[in-house]
C-alpha atoms as a PDB file:
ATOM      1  CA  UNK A   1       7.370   7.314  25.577  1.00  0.00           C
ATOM      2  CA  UNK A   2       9.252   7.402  22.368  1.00  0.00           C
ATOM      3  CA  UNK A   3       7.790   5.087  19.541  1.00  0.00           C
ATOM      4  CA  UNK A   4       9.994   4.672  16.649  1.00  0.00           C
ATOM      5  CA  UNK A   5      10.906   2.010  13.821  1.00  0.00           C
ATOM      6  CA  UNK A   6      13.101   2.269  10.510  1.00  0.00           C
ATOM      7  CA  UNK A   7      10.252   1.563   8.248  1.00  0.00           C
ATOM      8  CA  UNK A   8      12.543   1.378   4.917  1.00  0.00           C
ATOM      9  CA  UNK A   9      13.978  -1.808   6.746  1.00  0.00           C
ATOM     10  CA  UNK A  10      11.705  -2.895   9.221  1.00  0.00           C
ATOM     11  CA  UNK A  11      11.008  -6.655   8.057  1.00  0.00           C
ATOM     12  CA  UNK A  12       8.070  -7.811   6.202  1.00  0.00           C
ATOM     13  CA  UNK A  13       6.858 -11.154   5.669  1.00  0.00           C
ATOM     14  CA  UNK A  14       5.379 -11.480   1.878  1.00  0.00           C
ATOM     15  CA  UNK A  15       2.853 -13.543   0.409  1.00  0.00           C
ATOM     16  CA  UNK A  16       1.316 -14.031  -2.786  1.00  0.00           C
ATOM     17  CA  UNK A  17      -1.444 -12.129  -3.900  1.00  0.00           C
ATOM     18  CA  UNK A  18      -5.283 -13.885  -3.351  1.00  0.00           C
ATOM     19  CA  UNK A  19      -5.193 -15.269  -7.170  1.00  0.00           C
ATOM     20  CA  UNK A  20      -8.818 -13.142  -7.464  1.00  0.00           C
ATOM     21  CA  UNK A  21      -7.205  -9.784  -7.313  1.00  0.00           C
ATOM     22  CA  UNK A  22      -3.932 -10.360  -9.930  1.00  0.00           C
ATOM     23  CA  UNK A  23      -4.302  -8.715 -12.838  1.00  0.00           C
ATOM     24  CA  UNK A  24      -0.583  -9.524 -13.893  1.00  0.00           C
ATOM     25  CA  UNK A  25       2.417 -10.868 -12.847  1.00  0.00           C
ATOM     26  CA  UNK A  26       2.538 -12.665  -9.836  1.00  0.00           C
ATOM     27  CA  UNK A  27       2.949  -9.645  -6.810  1.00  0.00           C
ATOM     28  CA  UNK A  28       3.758 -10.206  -3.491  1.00  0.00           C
ATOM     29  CA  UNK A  29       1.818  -8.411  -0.333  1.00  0.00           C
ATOM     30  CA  UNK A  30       2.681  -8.296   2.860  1.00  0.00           C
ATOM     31  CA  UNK A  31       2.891  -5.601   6.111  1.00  0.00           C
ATOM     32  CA  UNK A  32       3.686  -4.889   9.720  1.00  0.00           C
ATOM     33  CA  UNK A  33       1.098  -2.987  12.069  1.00  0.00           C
ATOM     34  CA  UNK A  34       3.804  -0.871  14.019  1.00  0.00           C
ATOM     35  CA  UNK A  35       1.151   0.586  16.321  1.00  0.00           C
ATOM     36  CA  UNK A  36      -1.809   2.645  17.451  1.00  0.00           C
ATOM     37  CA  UNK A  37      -2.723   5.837  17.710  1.00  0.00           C
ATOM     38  CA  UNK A  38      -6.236   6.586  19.398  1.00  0.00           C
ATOM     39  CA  UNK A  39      -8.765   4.047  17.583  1.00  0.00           C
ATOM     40  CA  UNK A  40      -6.185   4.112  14.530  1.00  0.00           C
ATOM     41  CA  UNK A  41      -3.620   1.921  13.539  1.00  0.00           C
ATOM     42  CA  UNK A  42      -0.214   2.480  11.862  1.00  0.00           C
ATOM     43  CA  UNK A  43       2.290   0.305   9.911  1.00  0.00           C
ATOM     44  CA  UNK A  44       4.524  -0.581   6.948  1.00  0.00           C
ATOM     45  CA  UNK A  45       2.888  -2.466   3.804  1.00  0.00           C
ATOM     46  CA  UNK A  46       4.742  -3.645   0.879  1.00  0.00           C
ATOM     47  CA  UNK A  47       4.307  -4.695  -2.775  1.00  0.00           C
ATOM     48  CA  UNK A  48       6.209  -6.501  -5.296  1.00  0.00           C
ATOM     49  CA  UNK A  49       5.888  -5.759  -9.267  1.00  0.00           C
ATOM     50  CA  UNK A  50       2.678  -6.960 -10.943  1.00  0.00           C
ATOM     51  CA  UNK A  51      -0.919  -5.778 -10.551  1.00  0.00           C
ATOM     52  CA  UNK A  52      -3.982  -6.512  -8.543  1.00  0.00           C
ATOM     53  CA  UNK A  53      -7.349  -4.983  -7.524  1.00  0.00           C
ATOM     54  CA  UNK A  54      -8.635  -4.120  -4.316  1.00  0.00           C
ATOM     55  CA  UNK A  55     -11.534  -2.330  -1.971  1.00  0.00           C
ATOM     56  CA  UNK A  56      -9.647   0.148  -0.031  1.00  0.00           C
ATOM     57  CA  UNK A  57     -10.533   0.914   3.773  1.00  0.00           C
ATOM     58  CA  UNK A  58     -10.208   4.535   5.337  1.00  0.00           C
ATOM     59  CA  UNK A  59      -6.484   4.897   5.136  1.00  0.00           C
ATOM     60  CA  UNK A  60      -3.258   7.712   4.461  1.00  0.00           C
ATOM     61  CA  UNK A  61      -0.408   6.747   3.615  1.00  0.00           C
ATOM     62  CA  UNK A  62       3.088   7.988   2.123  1.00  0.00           C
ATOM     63  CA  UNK A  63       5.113   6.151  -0.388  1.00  0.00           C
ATOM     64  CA  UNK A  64       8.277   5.312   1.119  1.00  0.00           C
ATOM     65  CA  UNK A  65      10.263   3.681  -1.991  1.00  0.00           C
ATOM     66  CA  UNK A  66       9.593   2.321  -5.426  1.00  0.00           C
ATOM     67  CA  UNK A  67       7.080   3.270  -8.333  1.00  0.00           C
ATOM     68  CA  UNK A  68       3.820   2.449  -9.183  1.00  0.00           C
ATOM     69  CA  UNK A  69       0.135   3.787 -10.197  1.00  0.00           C
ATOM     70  CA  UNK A  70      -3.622   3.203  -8.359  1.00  0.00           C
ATOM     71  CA  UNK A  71      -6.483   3.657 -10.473  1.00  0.00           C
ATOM     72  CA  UNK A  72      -9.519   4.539  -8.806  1.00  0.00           C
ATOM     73  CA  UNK A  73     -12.329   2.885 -11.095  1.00  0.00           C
ATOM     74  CA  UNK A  74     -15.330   4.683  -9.889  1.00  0.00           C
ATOM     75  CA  UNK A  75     -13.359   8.213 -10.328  1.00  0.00           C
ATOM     76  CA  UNK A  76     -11.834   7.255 -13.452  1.00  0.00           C
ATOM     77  CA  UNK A  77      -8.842   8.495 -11.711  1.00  0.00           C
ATOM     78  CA  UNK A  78      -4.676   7.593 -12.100  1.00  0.00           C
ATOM     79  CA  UNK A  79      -2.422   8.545  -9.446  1.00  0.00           C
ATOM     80  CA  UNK A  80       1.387   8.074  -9.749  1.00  0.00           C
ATOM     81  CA  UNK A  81       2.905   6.835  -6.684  1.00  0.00           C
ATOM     82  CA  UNK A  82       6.990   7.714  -6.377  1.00  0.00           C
ATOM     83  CA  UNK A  83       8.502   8.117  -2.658  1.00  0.00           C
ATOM     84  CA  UNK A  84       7.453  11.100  -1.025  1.00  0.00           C
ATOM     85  CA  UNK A  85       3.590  10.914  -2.512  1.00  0.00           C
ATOM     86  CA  UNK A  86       0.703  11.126  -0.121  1.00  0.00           C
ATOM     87  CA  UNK A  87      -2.422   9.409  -0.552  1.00  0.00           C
ATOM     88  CA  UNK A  88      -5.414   9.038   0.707  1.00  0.00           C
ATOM     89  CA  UNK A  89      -7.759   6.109   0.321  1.00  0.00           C
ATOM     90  CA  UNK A  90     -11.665   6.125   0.932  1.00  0.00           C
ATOM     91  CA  UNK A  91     -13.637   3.132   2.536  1.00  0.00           C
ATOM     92  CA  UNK A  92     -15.293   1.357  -0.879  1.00  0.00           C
ATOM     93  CA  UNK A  93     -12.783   2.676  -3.208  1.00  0.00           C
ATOM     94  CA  UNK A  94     -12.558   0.241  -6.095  1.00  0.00           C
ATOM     95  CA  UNK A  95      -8.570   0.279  -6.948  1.00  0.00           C
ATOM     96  CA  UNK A  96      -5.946  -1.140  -9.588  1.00  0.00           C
ATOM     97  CA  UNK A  97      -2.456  -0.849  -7.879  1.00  0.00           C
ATOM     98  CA  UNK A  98       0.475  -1.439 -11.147  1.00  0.00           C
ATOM     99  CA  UNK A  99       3.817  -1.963  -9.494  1.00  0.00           C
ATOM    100  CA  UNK A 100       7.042  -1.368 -11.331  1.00  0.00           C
ATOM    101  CA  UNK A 101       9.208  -1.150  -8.657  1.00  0.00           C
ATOM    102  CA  UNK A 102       8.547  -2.463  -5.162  1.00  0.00           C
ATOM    103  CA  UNK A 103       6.283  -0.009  -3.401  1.00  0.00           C
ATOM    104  CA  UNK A 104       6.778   0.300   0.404  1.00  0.00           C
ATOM    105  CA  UNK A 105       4.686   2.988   2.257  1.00  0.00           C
ATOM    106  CA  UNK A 106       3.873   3.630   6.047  1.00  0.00           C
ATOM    107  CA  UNK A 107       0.288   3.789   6.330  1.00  0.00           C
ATOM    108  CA  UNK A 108      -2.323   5.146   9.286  1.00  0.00           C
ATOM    109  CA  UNK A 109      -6.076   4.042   8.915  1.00  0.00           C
END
């Protein structure tokens, strides 16, 4: 079986941001689970410009399009996200995402 999808324009339905995670701006969230692979799932996620916090799952992903940075809190840590960038998120992680262009990545957790 052959399982594909064009994830730079597969749609996305987006919705604010829980008001308790922005930071700034007003970002929009949304994504499509495309699939499964064992006992893991696998989809697109997108973000509008702004900032919010968040508590990761078990997750890698690849930046698709767009430009942004996560801070991990407890690490102390700043990653730059541009497309091509490869990431990998712990369960627990405490996280800032800034977006300054709309981020959209395919992600497997």
């Amino acid at each position: 079986m052959i399982d594909h999808v064009a994830a730079l324009s597969h749609p996305i339905a987006l919705e604010p941001v829980d008001g308790d995670q922005v930071l700034t701006g007003s970002p929009l969230i949304g994504g499509a689970i495309l699939g499964t692979i064992g006992d893991s799932e696998y989809g697109v996620w997108e973000m509008s410009p702004g900032s919010m916090s968040d508590v990761e799952t078990d997750e890698v992903c690849v930046i698709l399009t767009g430009a942004a940075t996560v801070e991990f809190i407890d690490l102390e840590r700043t990653v730059e996200l541009r497309p091509g960038t490869v990431l990998r998120l712990d369960n627990g992680s405490r996280t800032i995402w800034t977006v300054t262009e709309t981020l959209r990545k395919v992600w497997i957790a």
